[in-house]
N, C-alpha and C. Protein backbone atom coordinates (compact mmCIF):
# COMPACT_ATOMS: atom_id res chain seq x y z
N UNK A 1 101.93 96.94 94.07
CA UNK A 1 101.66 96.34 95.37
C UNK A 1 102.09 94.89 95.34
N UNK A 2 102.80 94.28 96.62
CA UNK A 2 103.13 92.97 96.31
C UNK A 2 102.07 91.93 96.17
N UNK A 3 102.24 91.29 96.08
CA UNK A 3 101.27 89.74 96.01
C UNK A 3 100.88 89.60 97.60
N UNK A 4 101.53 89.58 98.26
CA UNK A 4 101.17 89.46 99.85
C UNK A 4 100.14 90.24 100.63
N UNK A 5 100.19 91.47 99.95
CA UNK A 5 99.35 93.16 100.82
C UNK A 5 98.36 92.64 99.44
N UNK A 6 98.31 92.32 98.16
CA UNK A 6 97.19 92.22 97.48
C UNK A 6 96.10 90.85 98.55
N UNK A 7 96.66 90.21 98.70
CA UNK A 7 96.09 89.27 99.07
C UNK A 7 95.85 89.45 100.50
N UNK A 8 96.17 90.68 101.43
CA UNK A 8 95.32 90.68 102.59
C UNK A 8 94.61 91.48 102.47
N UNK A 9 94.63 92.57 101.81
CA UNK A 9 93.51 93.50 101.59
C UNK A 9 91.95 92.47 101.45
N UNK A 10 91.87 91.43 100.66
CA UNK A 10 90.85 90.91 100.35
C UNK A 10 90.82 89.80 101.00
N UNK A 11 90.98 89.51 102.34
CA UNK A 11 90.68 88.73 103.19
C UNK A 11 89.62 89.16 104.11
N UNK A 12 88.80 88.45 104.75
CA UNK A 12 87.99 89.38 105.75
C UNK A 12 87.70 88.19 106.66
N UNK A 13 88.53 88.93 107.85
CA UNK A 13 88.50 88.55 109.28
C UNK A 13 88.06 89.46 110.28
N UNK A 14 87.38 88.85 111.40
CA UNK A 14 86.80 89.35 112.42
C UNK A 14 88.05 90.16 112.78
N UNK A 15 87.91 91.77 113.79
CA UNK A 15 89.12 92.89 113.48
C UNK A 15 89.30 92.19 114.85
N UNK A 16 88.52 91.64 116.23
CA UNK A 16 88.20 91.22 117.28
C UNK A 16 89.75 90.33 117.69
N UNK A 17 89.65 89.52 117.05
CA UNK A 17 90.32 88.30 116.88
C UNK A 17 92.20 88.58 116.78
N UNK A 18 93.27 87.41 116.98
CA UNK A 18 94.28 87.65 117.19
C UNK A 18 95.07 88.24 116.26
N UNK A 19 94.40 87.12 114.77
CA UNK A 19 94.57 87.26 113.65
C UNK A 19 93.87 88.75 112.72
N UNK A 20 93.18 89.07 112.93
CA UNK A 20 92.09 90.43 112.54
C UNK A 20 93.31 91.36 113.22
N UNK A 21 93.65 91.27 114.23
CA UNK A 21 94.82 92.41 114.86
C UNK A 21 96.21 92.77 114.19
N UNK A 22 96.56 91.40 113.91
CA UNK A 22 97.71 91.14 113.01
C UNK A 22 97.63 92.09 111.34
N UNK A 23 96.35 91.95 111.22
CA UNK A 23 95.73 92.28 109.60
C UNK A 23 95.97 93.61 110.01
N UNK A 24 95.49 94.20 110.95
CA UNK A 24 95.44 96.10 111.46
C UNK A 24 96.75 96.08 111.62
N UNK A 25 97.72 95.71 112.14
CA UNK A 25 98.91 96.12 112.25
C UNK A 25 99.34 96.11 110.97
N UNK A 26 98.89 95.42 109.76
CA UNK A 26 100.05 95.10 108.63
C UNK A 26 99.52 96.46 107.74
N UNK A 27 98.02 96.57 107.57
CA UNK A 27 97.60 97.91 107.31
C UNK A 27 98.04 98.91 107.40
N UNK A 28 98.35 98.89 109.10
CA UNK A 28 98.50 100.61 109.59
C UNK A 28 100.02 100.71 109.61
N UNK A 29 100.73 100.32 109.13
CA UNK A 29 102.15 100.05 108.66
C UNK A 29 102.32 99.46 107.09
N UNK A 30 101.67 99.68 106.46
CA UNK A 30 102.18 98.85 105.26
C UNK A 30 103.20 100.04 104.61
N UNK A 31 103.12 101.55 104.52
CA UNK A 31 104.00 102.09 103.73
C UNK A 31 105.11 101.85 104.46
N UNK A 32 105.44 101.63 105.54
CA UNK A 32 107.01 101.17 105.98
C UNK A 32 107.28 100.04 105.32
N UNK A 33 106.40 99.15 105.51
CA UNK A 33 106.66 97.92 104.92
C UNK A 33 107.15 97.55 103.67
N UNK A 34 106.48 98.51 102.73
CA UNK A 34 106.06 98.69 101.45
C UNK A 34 108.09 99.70 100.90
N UNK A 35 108.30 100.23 102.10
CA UNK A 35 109.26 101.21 101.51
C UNK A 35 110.46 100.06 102.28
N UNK A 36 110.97 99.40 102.77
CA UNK A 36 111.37 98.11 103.32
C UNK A 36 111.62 97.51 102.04
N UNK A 37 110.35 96.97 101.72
CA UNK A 37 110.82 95.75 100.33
C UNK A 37 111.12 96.46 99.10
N UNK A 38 110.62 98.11 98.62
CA UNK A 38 111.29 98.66 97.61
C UNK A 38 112.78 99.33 97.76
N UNK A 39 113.25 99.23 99.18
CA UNK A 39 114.68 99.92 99.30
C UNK A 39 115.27 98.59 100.32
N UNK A 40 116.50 97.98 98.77
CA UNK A 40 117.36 96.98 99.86
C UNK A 40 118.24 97.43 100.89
N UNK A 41 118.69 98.67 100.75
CA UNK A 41 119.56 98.87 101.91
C UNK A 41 118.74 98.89 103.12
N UNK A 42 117.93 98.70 103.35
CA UNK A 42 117.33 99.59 104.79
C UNK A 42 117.07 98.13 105.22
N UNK A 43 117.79 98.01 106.68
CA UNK A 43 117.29 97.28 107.21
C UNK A 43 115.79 96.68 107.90
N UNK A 44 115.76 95.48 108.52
CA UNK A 44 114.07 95.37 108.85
C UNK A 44 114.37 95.69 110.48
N UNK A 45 115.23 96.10 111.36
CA UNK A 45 115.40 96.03 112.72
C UNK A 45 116.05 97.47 112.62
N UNK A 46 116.18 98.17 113.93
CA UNK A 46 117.06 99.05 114.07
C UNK A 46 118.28 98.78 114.98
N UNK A 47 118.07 97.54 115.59
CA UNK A 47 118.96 96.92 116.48
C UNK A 47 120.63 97.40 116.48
N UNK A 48 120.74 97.47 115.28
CA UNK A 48 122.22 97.86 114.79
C UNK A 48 122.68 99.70 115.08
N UNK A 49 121.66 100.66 115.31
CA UNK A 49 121.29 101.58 115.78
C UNK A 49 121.55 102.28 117.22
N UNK A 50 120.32 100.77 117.73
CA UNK A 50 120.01 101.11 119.32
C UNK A 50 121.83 100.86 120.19
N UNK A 51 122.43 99.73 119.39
CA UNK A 51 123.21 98.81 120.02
C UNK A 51 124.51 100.15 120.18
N UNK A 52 124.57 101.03 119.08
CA UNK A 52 125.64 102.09 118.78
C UNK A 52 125.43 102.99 119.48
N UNK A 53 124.18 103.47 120.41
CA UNK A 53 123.78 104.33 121.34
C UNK A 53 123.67 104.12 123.06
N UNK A 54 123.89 102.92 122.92
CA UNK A 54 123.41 102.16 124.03
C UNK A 54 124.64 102.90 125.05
N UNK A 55 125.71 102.57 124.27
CA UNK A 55 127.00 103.51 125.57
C UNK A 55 126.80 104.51 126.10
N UNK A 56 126.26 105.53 124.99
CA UNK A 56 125.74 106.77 125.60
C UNK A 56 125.22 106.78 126.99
């Protein structure tokens, strides 16, 4: 686990709050995240994707 997800796991913020929301999003996404920083090819956007479909 990186240093970053170690260190929010053991934070504790109100879930209420802007920041507490931010923490649930990084949670309920961390294996993307997690599979992101262990595979360099994969980009962090799909932009490059959408942009190749867009003609369609």
């Amino acid at each position: 686990m990186t240093l970053f997800l170690c260190w929010a796991e053991k934070q504790s913020i109100a879930f209420k709050s802007k920041l507490g929301g931010a923490f649930t999003y990084l949670k309920n996404n961390e294996k993307y995240l997690r599979r992101y920083l262990e595979d360099g090819r994969l980009e962090i956007d799909n932009n490059r994707a959408e942009r190749s479909i867009k003609p369609l």
